[in-house]
C-alpha atoms as a PDB file:
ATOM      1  CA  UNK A   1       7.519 -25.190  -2.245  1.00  0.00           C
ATOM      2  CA  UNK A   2       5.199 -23.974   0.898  1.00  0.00           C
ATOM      3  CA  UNK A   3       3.294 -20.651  -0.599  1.00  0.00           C
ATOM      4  CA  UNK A   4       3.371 -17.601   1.345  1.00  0.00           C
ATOM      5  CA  UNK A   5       1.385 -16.192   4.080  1.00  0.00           C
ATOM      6  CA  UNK A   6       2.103 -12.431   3.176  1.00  0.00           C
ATOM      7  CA  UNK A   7       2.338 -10.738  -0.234  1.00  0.00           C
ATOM      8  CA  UNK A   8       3.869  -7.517  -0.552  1.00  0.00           C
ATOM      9  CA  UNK A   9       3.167  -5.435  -3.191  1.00  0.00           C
ATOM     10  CA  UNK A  10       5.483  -2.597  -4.148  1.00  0.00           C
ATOM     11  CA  UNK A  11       4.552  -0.472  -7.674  1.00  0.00           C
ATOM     12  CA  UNK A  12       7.120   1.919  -7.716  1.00  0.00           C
ATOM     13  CA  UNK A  13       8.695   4.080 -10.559  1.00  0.00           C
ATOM     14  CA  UNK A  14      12.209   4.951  -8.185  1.00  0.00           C
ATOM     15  CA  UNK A  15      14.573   2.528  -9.310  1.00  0.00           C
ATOM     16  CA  UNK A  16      17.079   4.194  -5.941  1.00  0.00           C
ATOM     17  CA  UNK A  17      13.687   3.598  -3.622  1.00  0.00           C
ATOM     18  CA  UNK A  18      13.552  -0.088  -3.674  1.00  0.00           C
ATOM     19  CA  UNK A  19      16.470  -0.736  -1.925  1.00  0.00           C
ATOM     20  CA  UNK A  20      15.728   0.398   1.743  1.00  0.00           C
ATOM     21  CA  UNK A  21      12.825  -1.385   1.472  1.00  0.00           C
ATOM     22  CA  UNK A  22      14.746  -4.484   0.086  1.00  0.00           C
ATOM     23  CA  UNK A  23      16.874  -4.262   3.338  1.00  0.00           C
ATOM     24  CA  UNK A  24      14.167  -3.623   5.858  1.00  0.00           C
ATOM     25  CA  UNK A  25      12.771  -6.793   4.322  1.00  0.00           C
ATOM     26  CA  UNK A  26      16.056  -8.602   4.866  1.00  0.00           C
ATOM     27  CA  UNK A  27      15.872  -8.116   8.534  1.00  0.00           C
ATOM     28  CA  UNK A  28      12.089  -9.218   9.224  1.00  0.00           C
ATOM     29  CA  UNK A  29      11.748 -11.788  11.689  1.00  0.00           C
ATOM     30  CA  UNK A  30       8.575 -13.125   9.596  1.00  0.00           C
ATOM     31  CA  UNK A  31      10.113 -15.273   6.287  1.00  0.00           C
ATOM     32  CA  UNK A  32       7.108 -17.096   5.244  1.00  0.00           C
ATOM     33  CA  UNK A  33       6.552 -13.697   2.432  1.00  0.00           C
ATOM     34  CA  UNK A  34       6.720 -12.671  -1.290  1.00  0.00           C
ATOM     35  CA  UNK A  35       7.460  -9.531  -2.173  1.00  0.00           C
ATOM     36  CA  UNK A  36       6.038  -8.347  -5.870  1.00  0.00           C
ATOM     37  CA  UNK A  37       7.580  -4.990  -7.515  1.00  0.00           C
ATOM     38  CA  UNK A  38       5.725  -3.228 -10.285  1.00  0.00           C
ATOM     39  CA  UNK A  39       7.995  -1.146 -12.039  1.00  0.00           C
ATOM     40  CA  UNK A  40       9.370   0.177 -15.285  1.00  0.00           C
ATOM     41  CA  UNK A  41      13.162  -1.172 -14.952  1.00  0.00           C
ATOM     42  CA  UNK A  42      14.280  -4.219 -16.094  1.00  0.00           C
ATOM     43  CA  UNK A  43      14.953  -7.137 -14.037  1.00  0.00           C
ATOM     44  CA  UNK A  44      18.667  -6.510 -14.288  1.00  0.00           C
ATOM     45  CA  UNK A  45      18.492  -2.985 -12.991  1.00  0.00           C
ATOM     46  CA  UNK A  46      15.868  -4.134 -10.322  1.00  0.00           C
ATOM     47  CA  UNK A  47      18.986  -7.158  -9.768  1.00  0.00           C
ATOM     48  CA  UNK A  48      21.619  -4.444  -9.709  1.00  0.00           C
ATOM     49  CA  UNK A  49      20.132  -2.346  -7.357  1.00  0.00           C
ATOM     50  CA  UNK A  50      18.564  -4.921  -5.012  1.00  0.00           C
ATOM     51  CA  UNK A  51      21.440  -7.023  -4.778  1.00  0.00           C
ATOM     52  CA  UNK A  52      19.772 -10.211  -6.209  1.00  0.00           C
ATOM     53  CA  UNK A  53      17.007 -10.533  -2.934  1.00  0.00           C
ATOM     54  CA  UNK A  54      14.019 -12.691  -3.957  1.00  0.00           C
ATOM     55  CA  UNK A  55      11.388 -10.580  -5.673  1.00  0.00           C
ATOM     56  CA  UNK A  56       9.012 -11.188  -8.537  1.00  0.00           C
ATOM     57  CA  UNK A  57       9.324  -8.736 -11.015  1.00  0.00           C
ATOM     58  CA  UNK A  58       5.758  -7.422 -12.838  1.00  0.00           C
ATOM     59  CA  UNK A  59       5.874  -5.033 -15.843  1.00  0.00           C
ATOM     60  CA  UNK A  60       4.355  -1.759 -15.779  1.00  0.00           C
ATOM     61  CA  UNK A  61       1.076  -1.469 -17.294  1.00  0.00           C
ATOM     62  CA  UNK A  62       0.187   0.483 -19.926  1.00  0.00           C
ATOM     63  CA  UNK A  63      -1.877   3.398 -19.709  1.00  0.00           C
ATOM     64  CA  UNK A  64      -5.192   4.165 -21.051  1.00  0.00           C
ATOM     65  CA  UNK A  65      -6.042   7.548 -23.519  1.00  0.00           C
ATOM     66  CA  UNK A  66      -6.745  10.020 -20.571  1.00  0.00           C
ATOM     67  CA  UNK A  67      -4.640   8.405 -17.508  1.00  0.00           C
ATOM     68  CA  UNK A  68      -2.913  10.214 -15.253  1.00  0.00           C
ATOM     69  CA  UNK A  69      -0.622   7.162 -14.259  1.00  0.00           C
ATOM     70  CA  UNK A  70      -0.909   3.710 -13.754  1.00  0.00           C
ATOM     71  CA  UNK A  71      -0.980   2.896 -10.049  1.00  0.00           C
ATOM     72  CA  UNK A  72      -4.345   1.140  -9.741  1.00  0.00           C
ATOM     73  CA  UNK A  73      -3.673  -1.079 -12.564  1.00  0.00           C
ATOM     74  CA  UNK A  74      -0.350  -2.014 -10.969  1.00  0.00           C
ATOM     75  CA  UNK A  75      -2.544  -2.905  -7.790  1.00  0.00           C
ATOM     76  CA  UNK A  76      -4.537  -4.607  -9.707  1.00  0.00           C
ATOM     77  CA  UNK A  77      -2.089  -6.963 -11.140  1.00  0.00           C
ATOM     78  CA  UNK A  78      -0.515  -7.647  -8.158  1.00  0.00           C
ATOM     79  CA  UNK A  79      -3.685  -8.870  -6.351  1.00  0.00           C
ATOM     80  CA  UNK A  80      -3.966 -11.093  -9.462  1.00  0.00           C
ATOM     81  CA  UNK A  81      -0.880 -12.490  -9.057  1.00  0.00           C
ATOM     82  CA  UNK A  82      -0.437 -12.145  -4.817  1.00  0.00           C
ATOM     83  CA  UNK A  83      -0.327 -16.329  -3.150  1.00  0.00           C
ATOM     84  CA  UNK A  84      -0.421 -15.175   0.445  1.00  0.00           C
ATOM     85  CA  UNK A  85      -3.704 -14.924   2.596  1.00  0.00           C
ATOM     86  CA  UNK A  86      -2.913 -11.562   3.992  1.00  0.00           C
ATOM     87  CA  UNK A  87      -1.544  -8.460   1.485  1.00  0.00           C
ATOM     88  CA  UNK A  88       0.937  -5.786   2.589  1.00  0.00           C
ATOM     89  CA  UNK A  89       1.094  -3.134   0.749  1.00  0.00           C
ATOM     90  CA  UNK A  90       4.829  -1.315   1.002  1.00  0.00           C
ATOM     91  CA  UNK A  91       5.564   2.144  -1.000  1.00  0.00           C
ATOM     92  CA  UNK A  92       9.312   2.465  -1.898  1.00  0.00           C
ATOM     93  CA  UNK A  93      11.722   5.134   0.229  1.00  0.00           C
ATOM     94  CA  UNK A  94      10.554   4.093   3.175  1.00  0.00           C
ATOM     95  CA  UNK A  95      12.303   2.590   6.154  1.00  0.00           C
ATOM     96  CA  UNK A  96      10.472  -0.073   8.697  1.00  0.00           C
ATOM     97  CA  UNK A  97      11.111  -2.144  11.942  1.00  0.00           C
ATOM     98  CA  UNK A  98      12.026  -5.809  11.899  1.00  0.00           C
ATOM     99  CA  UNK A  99       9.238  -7.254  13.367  1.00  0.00           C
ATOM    100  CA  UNK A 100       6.494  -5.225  11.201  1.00  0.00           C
ATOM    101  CA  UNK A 101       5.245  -8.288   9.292  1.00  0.00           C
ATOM    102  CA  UNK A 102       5.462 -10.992  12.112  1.00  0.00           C
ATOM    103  CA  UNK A 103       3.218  -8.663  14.355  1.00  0.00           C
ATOM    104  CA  UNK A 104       0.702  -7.237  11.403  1.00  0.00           C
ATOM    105  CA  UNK A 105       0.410 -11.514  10.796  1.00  0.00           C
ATOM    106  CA  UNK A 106      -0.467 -11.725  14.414  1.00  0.00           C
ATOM    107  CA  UNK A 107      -2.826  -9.023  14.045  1.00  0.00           C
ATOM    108  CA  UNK A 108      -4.706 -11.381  11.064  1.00  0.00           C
ATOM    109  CA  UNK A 109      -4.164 -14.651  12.726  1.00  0.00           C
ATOM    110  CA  UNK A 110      -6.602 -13.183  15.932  1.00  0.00           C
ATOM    111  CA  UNK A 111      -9.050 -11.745  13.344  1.00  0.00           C
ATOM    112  CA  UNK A 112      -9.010 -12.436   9.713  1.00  0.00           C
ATOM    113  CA  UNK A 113     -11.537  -9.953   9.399  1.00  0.00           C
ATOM    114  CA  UNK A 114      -9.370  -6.749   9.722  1.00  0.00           C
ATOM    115  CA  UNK A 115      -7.368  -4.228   7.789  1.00  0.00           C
ATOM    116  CA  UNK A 116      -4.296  -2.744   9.394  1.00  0.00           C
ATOM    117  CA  UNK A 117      -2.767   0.589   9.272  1.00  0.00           C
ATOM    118  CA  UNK A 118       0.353   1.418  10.330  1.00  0.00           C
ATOM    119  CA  UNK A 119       2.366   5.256  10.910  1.00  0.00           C
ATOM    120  CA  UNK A 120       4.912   7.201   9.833  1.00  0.00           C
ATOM    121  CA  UNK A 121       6.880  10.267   9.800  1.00  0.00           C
ATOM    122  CA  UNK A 122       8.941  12.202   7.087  1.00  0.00           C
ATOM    123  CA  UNK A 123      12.929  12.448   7.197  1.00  0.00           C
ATOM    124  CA  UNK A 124      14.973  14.651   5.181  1.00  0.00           C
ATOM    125  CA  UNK A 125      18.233  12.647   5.182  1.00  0.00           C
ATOM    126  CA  UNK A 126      19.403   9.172   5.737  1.00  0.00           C
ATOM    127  CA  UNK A 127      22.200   8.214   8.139  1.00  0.00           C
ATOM    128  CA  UNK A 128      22.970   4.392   8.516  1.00  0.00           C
ATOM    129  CA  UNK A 129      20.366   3.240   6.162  1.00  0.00           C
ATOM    130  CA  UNK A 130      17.622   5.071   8.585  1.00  0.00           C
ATOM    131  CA  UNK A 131      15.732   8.167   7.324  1.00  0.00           C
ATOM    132  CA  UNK A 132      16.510  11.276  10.366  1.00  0.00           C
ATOM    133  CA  UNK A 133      15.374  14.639  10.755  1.00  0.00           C
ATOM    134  CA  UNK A 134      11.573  14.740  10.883  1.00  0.00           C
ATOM    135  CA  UNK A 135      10.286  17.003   8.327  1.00  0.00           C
ATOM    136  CA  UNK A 136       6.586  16.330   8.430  1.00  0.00           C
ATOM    137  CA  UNK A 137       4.725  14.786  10.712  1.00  0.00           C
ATOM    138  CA  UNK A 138       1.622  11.848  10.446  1.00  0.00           C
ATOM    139  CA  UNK A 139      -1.436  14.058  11.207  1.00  0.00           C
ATOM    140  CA  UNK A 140      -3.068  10.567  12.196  1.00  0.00           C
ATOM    141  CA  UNK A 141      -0.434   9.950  15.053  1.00  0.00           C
ATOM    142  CA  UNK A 142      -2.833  10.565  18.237  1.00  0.00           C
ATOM    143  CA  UNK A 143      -2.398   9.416  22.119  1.00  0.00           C
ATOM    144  CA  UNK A 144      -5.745   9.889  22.985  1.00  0.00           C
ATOM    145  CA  UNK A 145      -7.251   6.716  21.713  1.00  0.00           C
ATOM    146  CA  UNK A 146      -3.895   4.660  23.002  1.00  0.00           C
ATOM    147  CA  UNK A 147      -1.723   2.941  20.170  1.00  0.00           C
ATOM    148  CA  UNK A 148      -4.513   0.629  18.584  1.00  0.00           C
ATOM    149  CA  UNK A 149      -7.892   2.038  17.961  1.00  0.00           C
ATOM    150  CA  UNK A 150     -10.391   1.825  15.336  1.00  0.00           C
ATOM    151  CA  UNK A 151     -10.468   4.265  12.189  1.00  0.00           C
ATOM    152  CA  UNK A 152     -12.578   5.008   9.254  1.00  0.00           C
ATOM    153  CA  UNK A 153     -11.634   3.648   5.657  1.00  0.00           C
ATOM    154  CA  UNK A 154     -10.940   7.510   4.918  1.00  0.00           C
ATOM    155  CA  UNK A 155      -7.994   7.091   7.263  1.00  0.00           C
ATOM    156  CA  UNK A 156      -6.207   4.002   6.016  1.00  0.00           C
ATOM    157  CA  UNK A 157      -3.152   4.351   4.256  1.00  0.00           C
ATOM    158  CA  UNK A 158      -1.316   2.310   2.159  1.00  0.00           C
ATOM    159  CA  UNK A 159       2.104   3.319   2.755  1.00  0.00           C
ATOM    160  CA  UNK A 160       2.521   0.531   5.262  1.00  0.00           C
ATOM    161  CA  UNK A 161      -0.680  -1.090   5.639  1.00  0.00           C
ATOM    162  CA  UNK A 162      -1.998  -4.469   5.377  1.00  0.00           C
ATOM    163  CA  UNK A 163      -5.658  -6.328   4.010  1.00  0.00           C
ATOM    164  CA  UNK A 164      -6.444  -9.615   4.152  1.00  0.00           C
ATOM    165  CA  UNK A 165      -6.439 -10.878   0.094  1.00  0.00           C
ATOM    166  CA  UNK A 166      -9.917 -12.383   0.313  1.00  0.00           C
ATOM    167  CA  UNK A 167     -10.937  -9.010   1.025  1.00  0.00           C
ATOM    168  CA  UNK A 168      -9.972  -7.311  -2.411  1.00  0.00           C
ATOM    169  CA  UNK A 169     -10.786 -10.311  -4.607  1.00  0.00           C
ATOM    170  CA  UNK A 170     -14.420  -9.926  -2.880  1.00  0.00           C
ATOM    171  CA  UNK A 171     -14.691  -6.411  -3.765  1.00  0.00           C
ATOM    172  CA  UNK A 172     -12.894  -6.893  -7.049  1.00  0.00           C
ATOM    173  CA  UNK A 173      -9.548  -5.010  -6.697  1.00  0.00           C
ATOM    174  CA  UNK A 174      -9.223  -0.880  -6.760  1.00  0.00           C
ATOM    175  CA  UNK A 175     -11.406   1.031  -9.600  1.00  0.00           C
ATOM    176  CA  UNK A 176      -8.970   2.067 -12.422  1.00  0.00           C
ATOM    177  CA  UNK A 177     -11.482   4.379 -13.651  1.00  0.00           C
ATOM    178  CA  UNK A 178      -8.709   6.518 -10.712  1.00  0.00           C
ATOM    179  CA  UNK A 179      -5.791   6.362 -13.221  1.00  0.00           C
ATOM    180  CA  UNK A 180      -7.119   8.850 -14.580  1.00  0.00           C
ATOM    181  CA  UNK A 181      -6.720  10.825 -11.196  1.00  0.00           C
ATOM    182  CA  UNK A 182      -4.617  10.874  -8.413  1.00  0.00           C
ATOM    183  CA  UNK A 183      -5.230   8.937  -5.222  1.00  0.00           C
ATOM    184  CA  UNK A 184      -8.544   8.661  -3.232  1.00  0.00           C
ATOM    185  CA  UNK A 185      -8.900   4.957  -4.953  1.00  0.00           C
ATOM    186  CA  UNK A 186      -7.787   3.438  -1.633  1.00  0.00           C
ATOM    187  CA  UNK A 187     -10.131   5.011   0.086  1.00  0.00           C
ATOM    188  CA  UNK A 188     -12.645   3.922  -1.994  1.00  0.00           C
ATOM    189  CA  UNK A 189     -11.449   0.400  -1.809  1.00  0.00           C
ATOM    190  CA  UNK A 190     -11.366   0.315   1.752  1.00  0.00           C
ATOM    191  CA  UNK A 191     -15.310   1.399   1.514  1.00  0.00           C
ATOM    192  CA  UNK A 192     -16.422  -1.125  -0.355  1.00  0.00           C
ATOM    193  CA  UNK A 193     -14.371  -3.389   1.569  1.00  0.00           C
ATOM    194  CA  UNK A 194     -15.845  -2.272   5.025  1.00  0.00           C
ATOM    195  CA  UNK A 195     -19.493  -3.544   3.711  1.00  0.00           C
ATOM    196  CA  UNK A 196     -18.623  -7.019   4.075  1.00  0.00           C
ATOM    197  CA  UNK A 197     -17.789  -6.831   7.800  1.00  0.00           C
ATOM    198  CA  UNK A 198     -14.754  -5.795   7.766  1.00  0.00           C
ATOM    199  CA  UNK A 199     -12.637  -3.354   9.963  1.00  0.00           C
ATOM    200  CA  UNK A 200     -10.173  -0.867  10.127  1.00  0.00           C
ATOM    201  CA  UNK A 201      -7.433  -0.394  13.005  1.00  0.00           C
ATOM    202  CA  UNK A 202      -4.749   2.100  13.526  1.00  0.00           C
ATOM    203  CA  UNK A 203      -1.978   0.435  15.130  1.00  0.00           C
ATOM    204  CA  UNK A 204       0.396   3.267  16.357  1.00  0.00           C
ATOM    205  CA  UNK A 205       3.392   0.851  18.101  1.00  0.00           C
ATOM    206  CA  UNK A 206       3.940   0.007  13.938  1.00  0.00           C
ATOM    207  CA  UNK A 207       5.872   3.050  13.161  1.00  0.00           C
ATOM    208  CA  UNK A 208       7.621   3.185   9.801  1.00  0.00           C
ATOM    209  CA  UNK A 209       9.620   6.017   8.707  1.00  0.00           C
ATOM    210  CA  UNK A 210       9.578   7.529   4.847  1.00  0.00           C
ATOM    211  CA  UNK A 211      11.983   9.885   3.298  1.00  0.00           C
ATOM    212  CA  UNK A 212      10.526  12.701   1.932  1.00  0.00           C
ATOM    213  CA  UNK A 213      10.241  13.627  -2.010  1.00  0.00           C
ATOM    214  CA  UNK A 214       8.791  15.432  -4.443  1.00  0.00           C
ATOM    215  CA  UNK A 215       5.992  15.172  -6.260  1.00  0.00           C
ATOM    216  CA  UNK A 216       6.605  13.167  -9.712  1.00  0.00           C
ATOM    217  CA  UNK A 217       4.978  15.479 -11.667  1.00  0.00           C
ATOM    218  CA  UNK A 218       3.663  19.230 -11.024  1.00  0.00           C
ATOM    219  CA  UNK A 219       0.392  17.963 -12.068  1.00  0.00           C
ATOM    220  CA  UNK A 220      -0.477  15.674  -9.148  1.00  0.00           C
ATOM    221  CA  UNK A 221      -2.258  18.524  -7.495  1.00  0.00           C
ATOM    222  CA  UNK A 222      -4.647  18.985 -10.079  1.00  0.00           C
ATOM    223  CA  UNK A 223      -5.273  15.549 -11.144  1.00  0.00           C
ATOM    224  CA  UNK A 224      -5.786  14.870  -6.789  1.00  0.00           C
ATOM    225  CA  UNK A 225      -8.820  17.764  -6.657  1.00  0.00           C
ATOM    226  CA  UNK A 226     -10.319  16.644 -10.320  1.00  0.00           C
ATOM    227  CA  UNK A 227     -10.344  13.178  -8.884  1.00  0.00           C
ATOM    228  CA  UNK A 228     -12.825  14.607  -5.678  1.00  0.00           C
ATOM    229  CA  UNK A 229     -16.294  14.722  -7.971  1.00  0.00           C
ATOM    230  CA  UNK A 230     -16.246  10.468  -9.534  1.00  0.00           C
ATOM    231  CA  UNK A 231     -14.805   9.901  -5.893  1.00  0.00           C
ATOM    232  CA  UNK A 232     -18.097  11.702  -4.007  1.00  0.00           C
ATOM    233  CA  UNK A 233     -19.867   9.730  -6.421  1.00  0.00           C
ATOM    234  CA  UNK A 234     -18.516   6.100  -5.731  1.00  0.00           C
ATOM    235  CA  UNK A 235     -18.684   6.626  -1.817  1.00  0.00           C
ATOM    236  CA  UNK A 236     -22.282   8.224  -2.255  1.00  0.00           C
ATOM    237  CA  UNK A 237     -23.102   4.775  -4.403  1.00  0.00           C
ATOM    238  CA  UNK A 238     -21.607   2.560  -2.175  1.00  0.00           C
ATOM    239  CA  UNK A 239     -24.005   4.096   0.898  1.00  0.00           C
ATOM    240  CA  UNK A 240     -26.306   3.616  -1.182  1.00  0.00           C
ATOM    241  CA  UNK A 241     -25.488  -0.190  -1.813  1.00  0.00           C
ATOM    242  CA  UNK A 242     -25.008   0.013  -5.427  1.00  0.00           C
ATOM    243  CA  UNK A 243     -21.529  -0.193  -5.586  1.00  0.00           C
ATOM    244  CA  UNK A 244     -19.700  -3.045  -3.708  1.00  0.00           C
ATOM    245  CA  UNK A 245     -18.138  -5.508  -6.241  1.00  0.00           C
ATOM    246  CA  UNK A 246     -16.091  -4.097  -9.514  1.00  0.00           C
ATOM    247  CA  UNK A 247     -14.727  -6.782 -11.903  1.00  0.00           C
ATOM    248  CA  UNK A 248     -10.456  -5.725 -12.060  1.00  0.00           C
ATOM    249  CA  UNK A 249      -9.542  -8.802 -10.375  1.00  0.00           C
END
């Protein structure tokens, strides 16, 4: 069996989230993928609701004493586990053109050496399997720069992005020390990552489209702003140079 070029990673605790993405992914015209899903369902619910498509199921990690949630471990394991050269990382709810992958594998293919970010709107309903009726709109989405441009790792998002694998086995994966948070580890990552060379593009013709929700707890708020002090921290010790490599992966 030929491996993949892409992995996709997907951690995601919405069982009814997967399945827009599972038929987005139906429809790309790029086949050579695996897509990995990090969740707390079983494999028959994750069956039931995805209608059988070929995924690779990875249990949830447990949490440490103090976590918030889970999410960089999740990462983590994935990147373990990932066979392609080039990772996409997919959130669930979230809708996507068919030709995303083949043309973020183009993007690699010309230089191995860069980290794509894609953009996206929020829609409050969903009519025909697309999300409509924009909501809230990508503060990044710009026309004065044109539709590809370089950004700073503080502007790469995960929602639709992609980084080549080599990249986060070099750096050693996403801290998990930012479980016990809430986001900012990306950006972080994508730090550490931009020391070895690499860079970091906006491409604005990749437009997905993500249906707005709530937050999953009323906590995320807090746990986002406690998270800002160890974060200020691990991008002042990366400028620094004594932060590049962790050991998660």
């Amino acid at each position: 069996m030929l491996l993949p070029k892409i992995t996709i990673v997907t951690p995601s605790v919405r069982l009814e989230g997967l399945e827009m993405v599972m038929r987005c992914l139906k429809r790309q015209t790029f086949k050579a993928f695996e897509w990995l899903i990090v969740s707390p369902f079983s494999v028959v619910e994750l069956d039931r609701e995805l209608d059988h498509f070929d995924y690779t199921h990875i249990e949830e990690p447990s949490k440490n004493e103090g976590d918030y949630y889970n999410l960089n471990k999740a990462w983590n394991e994935t990147f373990r586990q990932a066979r392609g050269d080039l990772v996409v990382s997919i959130v669930d709810l979230l809708w996507f053109p068919s030709d995303v992958l083949e043309r973020l594998w183009i993007h690699y293919t010309q230089n191995p050496k860069v980290c794509i970010s894609t953009v996206g709107n929020q829609y409050e309903v969903v009519e025909n399997g697309k999300p409509e009726l924009i909501v809230w709109g990508d503060p990044r989405m710009r026309k004065d720069f044109g539709t590809f441009y370089e950004i700073s790792p503080n502007d790469m998002e995960l929602c639709l992005a992609s980084i080549p694998r080599q990249a986060i086995l070099d750096v050693g994966g996403v801290d998990e020390e930012y479980d016990k948070y809430a986001a900012l580890s990306e950006k972080e990552l994508c730090y550490r990552i931009e020391k070895l060379g690499y860079k970091f593009y906006i491409d604005q013709s990749i437009e997905y489209r993500a249906m707005k929700h709530s937050r999953l707890t009323k906590e995320w708020d807090e746990r986002y702003f406690a998270g800002w002090t160890y974060h200020e921290k691990c991008l002042k010790e990366i400028m620094e140079g004594k932060r590049l490599k962790l050991a998660f992966v």
